[in-house]
N, C-alpha and C. Protein backbone atom coordinates (compact mmCIF):
# COMPACT_ATOMS: atom_id res chain seq x y z
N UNK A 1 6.07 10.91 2.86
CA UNK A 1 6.52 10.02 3.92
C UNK A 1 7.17 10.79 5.06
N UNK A 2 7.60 12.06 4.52
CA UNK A 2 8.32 12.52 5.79
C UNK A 2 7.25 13.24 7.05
N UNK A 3 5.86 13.20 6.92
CA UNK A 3 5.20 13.73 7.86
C UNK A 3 5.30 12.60 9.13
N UNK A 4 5.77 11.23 8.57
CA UNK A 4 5.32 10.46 9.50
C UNK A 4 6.80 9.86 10.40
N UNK A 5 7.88 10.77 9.41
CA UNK A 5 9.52 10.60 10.03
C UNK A 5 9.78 11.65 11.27
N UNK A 6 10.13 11.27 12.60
CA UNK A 6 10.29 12.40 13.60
C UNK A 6 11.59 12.40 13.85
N UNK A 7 11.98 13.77 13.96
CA UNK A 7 13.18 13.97 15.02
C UNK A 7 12.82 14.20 16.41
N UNK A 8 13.20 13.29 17.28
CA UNK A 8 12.67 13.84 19.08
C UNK A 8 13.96 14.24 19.77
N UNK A 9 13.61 15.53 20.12
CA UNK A 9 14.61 16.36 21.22
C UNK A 9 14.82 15.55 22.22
N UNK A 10 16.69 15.02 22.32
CA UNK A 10 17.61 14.74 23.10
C UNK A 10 17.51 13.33 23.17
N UNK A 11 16.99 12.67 21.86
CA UNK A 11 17.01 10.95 21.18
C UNK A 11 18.02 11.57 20.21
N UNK A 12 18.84 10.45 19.63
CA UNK A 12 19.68 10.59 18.33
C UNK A 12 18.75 9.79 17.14
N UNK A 13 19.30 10.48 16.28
CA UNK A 13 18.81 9.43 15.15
C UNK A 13 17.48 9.55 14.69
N UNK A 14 16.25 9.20 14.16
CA UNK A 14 14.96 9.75 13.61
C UNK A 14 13.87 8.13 13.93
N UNK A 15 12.61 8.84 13.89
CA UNK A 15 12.44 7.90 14.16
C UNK A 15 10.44 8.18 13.20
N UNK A 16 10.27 6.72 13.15
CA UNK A 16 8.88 6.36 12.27
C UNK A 16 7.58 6.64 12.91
N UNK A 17 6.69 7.05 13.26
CA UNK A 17 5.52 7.51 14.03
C UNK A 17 4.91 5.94 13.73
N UNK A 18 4.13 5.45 14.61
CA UNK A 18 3.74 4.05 14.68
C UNK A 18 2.48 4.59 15.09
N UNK A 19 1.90 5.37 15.99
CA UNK A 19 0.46 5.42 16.43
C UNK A 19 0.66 6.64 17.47
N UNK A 20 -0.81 6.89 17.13
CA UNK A 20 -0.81 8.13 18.27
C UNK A 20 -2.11 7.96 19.63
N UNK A 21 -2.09 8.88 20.29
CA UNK A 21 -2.86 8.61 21.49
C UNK A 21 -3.42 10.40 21.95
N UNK A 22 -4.35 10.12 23.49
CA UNK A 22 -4.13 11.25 23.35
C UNK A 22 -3.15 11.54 24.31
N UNK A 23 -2.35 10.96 25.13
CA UNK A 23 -1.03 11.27 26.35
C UNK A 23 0.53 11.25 25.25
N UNK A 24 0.40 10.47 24.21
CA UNK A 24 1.36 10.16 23.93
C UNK A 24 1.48 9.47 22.31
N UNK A 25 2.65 9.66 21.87
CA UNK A 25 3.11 8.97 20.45
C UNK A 25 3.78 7.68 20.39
N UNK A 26 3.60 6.48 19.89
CA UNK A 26 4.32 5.50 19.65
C UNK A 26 5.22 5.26 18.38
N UNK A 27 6.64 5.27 18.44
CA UNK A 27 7.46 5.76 17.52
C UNK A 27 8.29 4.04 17.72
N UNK A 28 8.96 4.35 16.45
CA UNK A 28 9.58 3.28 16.03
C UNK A 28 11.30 3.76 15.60
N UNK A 29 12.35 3.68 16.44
CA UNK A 29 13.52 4.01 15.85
C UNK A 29 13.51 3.54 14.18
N UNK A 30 14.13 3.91 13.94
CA UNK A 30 14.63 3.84 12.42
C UNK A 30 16.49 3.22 12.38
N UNK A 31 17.35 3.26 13.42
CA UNK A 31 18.23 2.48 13.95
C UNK A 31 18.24 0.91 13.94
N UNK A 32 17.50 0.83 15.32
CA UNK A 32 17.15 -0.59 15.85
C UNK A 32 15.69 -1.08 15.61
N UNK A 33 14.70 -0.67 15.36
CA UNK A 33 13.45 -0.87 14.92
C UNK A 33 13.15 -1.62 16.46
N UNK A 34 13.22 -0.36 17.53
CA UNK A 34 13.00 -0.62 18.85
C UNK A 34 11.46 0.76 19.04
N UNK A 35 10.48 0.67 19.46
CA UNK A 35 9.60 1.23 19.53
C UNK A 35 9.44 1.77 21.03
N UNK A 36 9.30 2.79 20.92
CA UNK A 36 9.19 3.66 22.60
C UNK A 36 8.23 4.87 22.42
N UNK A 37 7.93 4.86 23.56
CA UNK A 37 6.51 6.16 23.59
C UNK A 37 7.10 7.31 23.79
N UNK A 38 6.35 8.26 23.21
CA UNK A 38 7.10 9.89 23.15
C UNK A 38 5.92 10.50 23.56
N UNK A 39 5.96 11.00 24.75
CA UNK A 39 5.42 11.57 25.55
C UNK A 39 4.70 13.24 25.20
N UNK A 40 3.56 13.70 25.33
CA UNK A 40 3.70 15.32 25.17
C UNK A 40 4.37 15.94 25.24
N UNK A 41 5.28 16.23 26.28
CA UNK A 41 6.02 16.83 27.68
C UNK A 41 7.20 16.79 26.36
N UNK A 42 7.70 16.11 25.78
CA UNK A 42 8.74 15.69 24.82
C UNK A 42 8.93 16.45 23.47
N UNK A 43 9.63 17.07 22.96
CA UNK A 43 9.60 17.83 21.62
C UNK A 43 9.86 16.58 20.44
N UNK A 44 9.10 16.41 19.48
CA UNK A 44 8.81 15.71 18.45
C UNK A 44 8.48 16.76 17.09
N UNK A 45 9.42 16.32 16.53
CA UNK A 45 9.48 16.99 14.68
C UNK A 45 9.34 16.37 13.60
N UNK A 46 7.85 16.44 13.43
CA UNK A 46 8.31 16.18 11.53
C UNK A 46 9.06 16.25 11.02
N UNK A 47 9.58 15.73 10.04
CA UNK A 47 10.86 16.51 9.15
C UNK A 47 9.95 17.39 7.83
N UNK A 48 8.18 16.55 7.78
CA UNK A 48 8.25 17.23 6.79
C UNK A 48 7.70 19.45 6.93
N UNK A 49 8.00 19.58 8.23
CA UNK A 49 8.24 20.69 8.71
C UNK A 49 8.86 21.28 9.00
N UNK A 50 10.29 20.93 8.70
CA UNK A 50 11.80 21.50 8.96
C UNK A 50 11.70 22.08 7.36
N UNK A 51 12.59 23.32 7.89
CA UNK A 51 13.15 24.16 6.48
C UNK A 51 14.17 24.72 6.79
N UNK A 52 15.38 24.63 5.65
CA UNK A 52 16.20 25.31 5.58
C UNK A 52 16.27 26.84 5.76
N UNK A 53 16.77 27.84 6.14
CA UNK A 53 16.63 29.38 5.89
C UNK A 53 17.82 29.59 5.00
N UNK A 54 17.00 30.43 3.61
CA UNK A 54 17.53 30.85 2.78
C UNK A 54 17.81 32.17 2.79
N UNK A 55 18.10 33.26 1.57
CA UNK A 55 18.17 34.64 1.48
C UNK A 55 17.04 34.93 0.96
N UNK A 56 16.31 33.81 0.11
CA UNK A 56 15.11 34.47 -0.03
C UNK A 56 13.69 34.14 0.48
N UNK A 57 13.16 32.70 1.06
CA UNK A 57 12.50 32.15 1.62
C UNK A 57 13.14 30.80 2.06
N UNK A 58 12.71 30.45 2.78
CA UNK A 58 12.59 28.79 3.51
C UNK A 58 12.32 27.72 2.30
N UNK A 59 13.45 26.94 2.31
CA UNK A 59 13.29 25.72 1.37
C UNK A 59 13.12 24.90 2.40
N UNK A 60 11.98 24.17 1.93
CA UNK A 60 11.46 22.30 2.61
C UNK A 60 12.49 21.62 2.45
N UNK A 61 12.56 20.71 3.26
CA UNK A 61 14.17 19.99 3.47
C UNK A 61 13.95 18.60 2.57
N UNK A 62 12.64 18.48 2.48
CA UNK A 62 12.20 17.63 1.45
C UNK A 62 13.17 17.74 -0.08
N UNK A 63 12.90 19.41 -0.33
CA UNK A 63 13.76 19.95 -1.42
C UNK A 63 15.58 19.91 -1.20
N UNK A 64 15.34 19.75 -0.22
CA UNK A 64 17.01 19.48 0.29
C UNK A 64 17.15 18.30 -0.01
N UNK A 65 16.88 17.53 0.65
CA UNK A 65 17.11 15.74 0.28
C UNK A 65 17.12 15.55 -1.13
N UNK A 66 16.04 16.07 -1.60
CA UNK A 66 16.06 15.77 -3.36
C UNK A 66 17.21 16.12 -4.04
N UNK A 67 17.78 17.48 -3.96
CA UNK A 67 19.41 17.91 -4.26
C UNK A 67 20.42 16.88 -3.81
N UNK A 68 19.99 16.58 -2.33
CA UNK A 68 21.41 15.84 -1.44
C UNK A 68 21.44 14.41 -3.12
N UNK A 69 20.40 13.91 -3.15
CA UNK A 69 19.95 13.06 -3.35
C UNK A 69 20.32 12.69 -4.92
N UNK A 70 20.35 13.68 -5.39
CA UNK A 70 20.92 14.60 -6.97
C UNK A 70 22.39 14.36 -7.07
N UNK A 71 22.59 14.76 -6.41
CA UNK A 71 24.58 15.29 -6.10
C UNK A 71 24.87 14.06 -5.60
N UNK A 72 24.78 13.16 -4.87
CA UNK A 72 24.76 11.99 -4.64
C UNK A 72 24.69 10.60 -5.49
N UNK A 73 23.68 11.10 -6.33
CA UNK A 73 23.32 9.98 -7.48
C UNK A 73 22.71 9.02 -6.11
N UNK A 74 21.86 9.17 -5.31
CA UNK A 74 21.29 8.57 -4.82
C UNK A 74 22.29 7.29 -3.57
N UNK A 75 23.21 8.15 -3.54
CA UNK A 75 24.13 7.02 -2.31
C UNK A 75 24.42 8.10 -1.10
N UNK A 76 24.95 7.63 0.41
CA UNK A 76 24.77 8.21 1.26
C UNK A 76 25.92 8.85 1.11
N UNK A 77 25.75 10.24 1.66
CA UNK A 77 26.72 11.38 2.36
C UNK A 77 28.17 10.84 2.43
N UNK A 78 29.41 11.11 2.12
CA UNK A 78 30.33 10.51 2.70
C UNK A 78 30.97 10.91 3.50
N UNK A 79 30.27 12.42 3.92
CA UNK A 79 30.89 13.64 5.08
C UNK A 79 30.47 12.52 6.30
N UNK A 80 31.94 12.54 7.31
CA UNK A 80 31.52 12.18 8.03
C UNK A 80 31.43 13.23 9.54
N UNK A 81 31.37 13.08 10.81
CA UNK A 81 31.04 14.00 11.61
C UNK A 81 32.71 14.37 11.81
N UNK A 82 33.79 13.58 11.27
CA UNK A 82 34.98 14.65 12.13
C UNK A 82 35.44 15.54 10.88
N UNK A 83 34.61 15.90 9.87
CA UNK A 83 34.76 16.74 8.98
C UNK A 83 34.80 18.16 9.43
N UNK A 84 35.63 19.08 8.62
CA UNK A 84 35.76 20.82 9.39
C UNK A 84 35.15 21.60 9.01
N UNK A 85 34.40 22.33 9.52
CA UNK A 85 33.08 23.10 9.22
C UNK A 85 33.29 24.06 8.12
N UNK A 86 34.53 24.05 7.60
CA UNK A 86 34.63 24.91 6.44
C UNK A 86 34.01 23.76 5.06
N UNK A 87 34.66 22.58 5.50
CA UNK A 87 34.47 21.87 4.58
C UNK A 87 32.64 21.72 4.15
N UNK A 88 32.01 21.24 5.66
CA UNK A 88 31.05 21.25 5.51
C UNK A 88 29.99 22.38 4.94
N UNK A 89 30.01 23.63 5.33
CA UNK A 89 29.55 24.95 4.08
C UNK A 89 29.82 24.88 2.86
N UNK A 90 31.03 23.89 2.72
CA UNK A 90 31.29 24.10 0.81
C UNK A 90 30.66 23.27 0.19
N UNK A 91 30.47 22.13 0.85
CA UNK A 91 29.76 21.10 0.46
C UNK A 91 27.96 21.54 0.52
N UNK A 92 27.45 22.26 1.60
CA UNK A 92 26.05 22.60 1.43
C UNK A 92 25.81 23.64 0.43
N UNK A 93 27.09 24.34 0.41
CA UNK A 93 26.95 25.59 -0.41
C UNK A 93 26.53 25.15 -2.09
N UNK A 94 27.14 24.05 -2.51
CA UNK A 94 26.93 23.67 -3.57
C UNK A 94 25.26 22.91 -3.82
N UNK A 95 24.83 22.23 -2.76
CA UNK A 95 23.80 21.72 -2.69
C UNK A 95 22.48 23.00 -2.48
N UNK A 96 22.76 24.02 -1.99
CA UNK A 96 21.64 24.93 -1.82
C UNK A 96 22.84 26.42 -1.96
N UNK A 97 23.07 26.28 -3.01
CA UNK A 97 23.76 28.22 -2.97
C UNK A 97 22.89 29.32 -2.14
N UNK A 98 22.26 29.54 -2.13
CA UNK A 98 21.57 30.85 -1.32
C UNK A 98 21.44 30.29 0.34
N UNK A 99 21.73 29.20 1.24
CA UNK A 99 21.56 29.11 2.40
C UNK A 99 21.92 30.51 3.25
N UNK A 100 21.22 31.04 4.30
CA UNK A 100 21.73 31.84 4.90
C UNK A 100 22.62 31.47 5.73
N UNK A 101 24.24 32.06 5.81
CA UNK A 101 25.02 32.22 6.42
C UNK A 101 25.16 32.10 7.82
N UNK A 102 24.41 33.22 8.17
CA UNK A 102 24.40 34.02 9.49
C UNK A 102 23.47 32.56 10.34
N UNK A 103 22.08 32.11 9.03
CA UNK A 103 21.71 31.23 10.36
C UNK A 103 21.55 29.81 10.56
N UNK A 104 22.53 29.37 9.23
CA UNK A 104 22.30 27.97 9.51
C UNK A 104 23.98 27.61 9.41
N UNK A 105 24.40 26.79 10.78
CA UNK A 105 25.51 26.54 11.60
C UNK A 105 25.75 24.90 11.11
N UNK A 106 26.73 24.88 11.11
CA UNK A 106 27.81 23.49 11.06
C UNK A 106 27.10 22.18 11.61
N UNK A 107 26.39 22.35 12.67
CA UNK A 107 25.73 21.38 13.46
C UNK A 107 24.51 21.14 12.79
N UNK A 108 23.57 22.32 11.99
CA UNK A 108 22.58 21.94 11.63
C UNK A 108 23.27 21.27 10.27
N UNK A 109 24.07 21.06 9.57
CA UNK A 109 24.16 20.78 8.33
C UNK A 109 24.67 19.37 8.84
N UNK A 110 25.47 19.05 9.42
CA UNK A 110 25.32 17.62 10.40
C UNK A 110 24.16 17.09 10.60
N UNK A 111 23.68 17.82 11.18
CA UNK A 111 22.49 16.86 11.64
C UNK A 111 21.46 16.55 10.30
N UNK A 112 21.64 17.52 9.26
CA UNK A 112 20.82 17.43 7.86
C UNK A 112 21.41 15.99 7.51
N UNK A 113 22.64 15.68 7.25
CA UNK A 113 23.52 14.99 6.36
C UNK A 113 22.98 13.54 7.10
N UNK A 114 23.15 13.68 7.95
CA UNK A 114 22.94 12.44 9.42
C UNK A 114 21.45 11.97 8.87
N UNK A 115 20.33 12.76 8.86
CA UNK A 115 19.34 12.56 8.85
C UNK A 115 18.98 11.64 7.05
N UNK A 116 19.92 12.54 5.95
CA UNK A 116 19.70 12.22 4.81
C UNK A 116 20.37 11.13 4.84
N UNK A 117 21.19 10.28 5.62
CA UNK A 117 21.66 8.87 5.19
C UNK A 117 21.38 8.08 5.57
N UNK A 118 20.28 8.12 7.15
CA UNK A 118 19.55 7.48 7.66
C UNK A 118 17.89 7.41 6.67
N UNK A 119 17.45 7.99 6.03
CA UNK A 119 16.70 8.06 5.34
C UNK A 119 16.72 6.96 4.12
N UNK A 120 18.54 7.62 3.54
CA UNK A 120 18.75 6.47 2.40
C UNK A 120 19.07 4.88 2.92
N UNK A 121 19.75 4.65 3.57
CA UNK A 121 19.72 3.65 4.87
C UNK A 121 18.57 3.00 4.88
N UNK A 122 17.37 3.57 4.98
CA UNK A 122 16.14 2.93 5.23
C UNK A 122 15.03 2.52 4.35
N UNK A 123 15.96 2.95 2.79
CA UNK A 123 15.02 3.34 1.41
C UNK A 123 13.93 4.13 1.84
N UNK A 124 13.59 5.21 2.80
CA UNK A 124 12.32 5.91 2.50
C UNK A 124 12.63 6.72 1.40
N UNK A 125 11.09 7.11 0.63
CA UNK A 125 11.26 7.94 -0.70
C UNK A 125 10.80 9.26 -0.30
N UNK A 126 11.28 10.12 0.16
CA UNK A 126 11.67 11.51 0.52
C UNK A 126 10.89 12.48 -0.37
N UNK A 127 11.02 12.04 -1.84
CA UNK A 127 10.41 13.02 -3.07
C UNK A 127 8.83 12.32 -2.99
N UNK A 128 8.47 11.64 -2.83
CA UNK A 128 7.34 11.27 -3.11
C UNK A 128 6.48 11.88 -2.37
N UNK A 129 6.94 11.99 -1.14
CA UNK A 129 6.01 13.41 -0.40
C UNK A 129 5.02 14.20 -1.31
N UNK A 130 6.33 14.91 -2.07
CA UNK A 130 5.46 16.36 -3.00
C UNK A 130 4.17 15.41 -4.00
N UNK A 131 4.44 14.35 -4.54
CA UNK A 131 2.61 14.15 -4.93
C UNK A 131 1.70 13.35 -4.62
N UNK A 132 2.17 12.91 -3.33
CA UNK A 132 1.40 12.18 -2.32
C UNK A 132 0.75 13.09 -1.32
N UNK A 133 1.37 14.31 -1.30
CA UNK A 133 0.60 15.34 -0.21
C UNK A 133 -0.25 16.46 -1.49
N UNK A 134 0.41 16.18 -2.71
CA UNK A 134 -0.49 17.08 -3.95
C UNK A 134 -1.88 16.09 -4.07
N UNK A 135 -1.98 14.68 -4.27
CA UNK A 135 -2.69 13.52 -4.66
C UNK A 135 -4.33 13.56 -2.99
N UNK A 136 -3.18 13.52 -1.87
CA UNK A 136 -4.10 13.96 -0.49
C UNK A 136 -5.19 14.90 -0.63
N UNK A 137 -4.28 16.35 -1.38
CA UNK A 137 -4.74 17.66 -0.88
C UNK A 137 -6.49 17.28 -2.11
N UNK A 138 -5.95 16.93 -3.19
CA UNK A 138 -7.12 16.99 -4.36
C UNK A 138 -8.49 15.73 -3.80
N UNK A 139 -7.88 14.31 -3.09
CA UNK A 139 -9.05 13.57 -1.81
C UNK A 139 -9.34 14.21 -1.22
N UNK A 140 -8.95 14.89 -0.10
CA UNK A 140 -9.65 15.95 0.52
C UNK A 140 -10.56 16.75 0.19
N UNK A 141 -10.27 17.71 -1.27
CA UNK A 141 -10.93 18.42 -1.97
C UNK A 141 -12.27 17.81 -2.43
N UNK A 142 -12.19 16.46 -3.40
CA UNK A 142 -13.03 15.68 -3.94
C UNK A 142 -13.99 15.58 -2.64
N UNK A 143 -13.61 14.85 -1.48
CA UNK A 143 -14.18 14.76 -0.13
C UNK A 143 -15.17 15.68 0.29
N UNK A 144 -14.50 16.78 0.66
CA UNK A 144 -14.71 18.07 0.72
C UNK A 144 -15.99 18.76 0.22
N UNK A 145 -15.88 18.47 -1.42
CA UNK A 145 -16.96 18.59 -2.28
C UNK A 145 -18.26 18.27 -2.16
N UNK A 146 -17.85 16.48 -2.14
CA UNK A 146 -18.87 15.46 -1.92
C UNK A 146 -19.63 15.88 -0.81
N UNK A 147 -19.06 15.98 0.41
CA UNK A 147 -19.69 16.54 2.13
C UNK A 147 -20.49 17.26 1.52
N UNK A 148 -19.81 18.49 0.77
CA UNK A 148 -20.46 20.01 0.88
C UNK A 148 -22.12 19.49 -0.08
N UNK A 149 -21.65 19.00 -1.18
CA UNK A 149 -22.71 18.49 -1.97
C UNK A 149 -23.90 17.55 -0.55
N UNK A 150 -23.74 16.43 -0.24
CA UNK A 150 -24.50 15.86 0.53
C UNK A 150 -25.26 16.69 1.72
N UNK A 151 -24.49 17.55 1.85
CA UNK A 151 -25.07 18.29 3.01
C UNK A 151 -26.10 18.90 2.57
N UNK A 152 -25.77 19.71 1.58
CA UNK A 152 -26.60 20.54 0.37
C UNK A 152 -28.27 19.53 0.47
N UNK A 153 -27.84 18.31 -0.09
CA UNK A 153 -28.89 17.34 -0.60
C UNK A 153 -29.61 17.27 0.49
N UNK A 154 -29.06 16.83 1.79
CA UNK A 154 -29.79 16.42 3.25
C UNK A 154 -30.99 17.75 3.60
N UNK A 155 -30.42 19.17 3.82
CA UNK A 155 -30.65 20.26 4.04
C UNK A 155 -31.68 20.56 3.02
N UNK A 156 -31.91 20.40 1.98
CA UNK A 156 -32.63 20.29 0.94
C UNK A 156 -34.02 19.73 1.49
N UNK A 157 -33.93 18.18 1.07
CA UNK A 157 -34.71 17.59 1.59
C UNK A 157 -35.45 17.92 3.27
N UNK A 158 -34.46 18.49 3.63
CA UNK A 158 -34.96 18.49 5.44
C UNK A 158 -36.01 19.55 4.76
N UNK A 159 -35.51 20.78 4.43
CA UNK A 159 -36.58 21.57 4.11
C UNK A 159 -37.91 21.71 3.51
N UNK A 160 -37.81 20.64 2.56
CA UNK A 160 -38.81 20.34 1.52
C UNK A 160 -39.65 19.44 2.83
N UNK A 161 -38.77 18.25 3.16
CA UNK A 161 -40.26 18.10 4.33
C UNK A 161 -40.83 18.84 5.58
N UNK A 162 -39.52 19.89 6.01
CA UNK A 162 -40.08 20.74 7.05
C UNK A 162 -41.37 21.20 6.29
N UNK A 163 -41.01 22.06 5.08
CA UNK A 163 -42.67 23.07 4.23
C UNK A 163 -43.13 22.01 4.35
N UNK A 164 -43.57 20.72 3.98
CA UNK A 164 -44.82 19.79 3.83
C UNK A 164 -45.41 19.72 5.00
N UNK A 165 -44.65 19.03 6.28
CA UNK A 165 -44.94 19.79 7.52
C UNK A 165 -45.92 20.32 7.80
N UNK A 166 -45.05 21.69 7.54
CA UNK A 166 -45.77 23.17 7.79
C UNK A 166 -47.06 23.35 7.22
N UNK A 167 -46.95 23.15 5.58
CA UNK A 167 -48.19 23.23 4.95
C UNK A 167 -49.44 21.97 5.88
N UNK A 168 -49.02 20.51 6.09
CA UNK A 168 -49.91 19.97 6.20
C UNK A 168 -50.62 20.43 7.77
N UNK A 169 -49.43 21.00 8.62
CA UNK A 169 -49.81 21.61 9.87
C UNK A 169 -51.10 22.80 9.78
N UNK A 170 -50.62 23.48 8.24
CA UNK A 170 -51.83 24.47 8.55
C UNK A 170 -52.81 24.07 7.61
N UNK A 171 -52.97 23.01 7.15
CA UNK A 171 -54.06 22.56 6.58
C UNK A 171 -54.94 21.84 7.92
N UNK A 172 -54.91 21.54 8.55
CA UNK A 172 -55.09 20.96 9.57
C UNK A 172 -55.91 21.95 10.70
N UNK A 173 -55.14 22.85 10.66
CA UNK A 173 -55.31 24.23 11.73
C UNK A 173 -56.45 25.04 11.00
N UNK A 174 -56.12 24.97 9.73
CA UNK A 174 -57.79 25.26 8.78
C UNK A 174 -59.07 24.50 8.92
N UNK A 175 -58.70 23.37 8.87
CA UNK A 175 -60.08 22.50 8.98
C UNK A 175 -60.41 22.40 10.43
N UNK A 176 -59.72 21.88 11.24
CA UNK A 176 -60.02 22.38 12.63
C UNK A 176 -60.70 23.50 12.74
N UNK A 177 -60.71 24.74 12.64
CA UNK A 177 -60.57 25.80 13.00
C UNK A 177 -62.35 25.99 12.46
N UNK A 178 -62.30 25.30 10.33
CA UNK A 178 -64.18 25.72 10.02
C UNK A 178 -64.25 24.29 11.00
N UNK A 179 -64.23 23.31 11.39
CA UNK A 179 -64.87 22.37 12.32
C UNK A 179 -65.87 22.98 13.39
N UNK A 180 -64.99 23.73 13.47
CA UNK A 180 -65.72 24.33 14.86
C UNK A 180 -66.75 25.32 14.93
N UNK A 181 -67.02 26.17 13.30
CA UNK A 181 -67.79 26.95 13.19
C UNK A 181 -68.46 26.27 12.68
């Protein structure tokens, strides 16, 4: 679900992808369930393309929510924004021990927390992503298959009647040809 949740640069709050175009996106706050167009020109984020930076790779924030979500027992954040940024590292620190230090700042862990209670707020299911995009990837595949197979079959056949074709072309070009002698 989160491919279809956006964050848009210098809107607050997240918002539902409703339809696309080719000038523009039609989005649906997740607030007021007020719908407004998001333009190219406009920065628009998946969430399910945001990642944390770790010490050892990038965790999906998907995997974040699922922890928040853990530690929570499934109720919202109770950090609120006039909380002190020490506080707030101790609190992520426990939710993701290896976050890198150096590059993820007070504001982004705000805006994480913000995002994870608007989420719970809205009952979207955050984890279901991982086997709804595993469940996709294997349709695709099956899909995929099937094409490759049909194509196979079409190409097949094209050939088998191109040679008949061909053969009946030069059967033709034979008898023509003693016709004339």
């Amino acid at each position: 679900m989160l491919t279809k949740i956006l964050s848009v640069s210098g809107k607050p709050g997240l918002y539902k992808l409703i339809s696309t175009s080719k000038n523009m996106n039609i989005v649906e706050s997740l607030a007021d369930g007020k719908r407004i167009p998001i333009y190219l020109s406009e920065k628009a984020v998946a969430l399910s393309d945001v990642s944390i930076y770790t010490e050892e790779e990038d965790v999906p924030l998907r995997e974040v929510f699922a922890k928040i979500k853990e530690k929570e027992e499934g109720k919202k954040v109770a950090i609120d924004k006039l909380t002190q940024n020490k506080d707030l590292f101790a609190y992520f620190a426990e939710i993701l021990p290896t976050y890198d230090r150096n590059r993820v700042y007070a504001s982004d862990i705000k805006k994480l927390i913000g995002w994870y209670n608007i989420l719970i707020e809205n009952n979207i299911d955050f984890e279901a992503e991982n086997n709804a995009s595993e469940s996709t990837e294997m349709q695709e595949e099956k899909s995929s298959t099937l094409t490759n197979e049909a194509r196979n079959e079409v190409n097949a056949k094209h050939s088998e009647s191109s040679s008949k074709k061909a053969d009946s072309k030069s059967k033709k070009v034979e008898t023509q040809t003693r016709s004339k002698h």
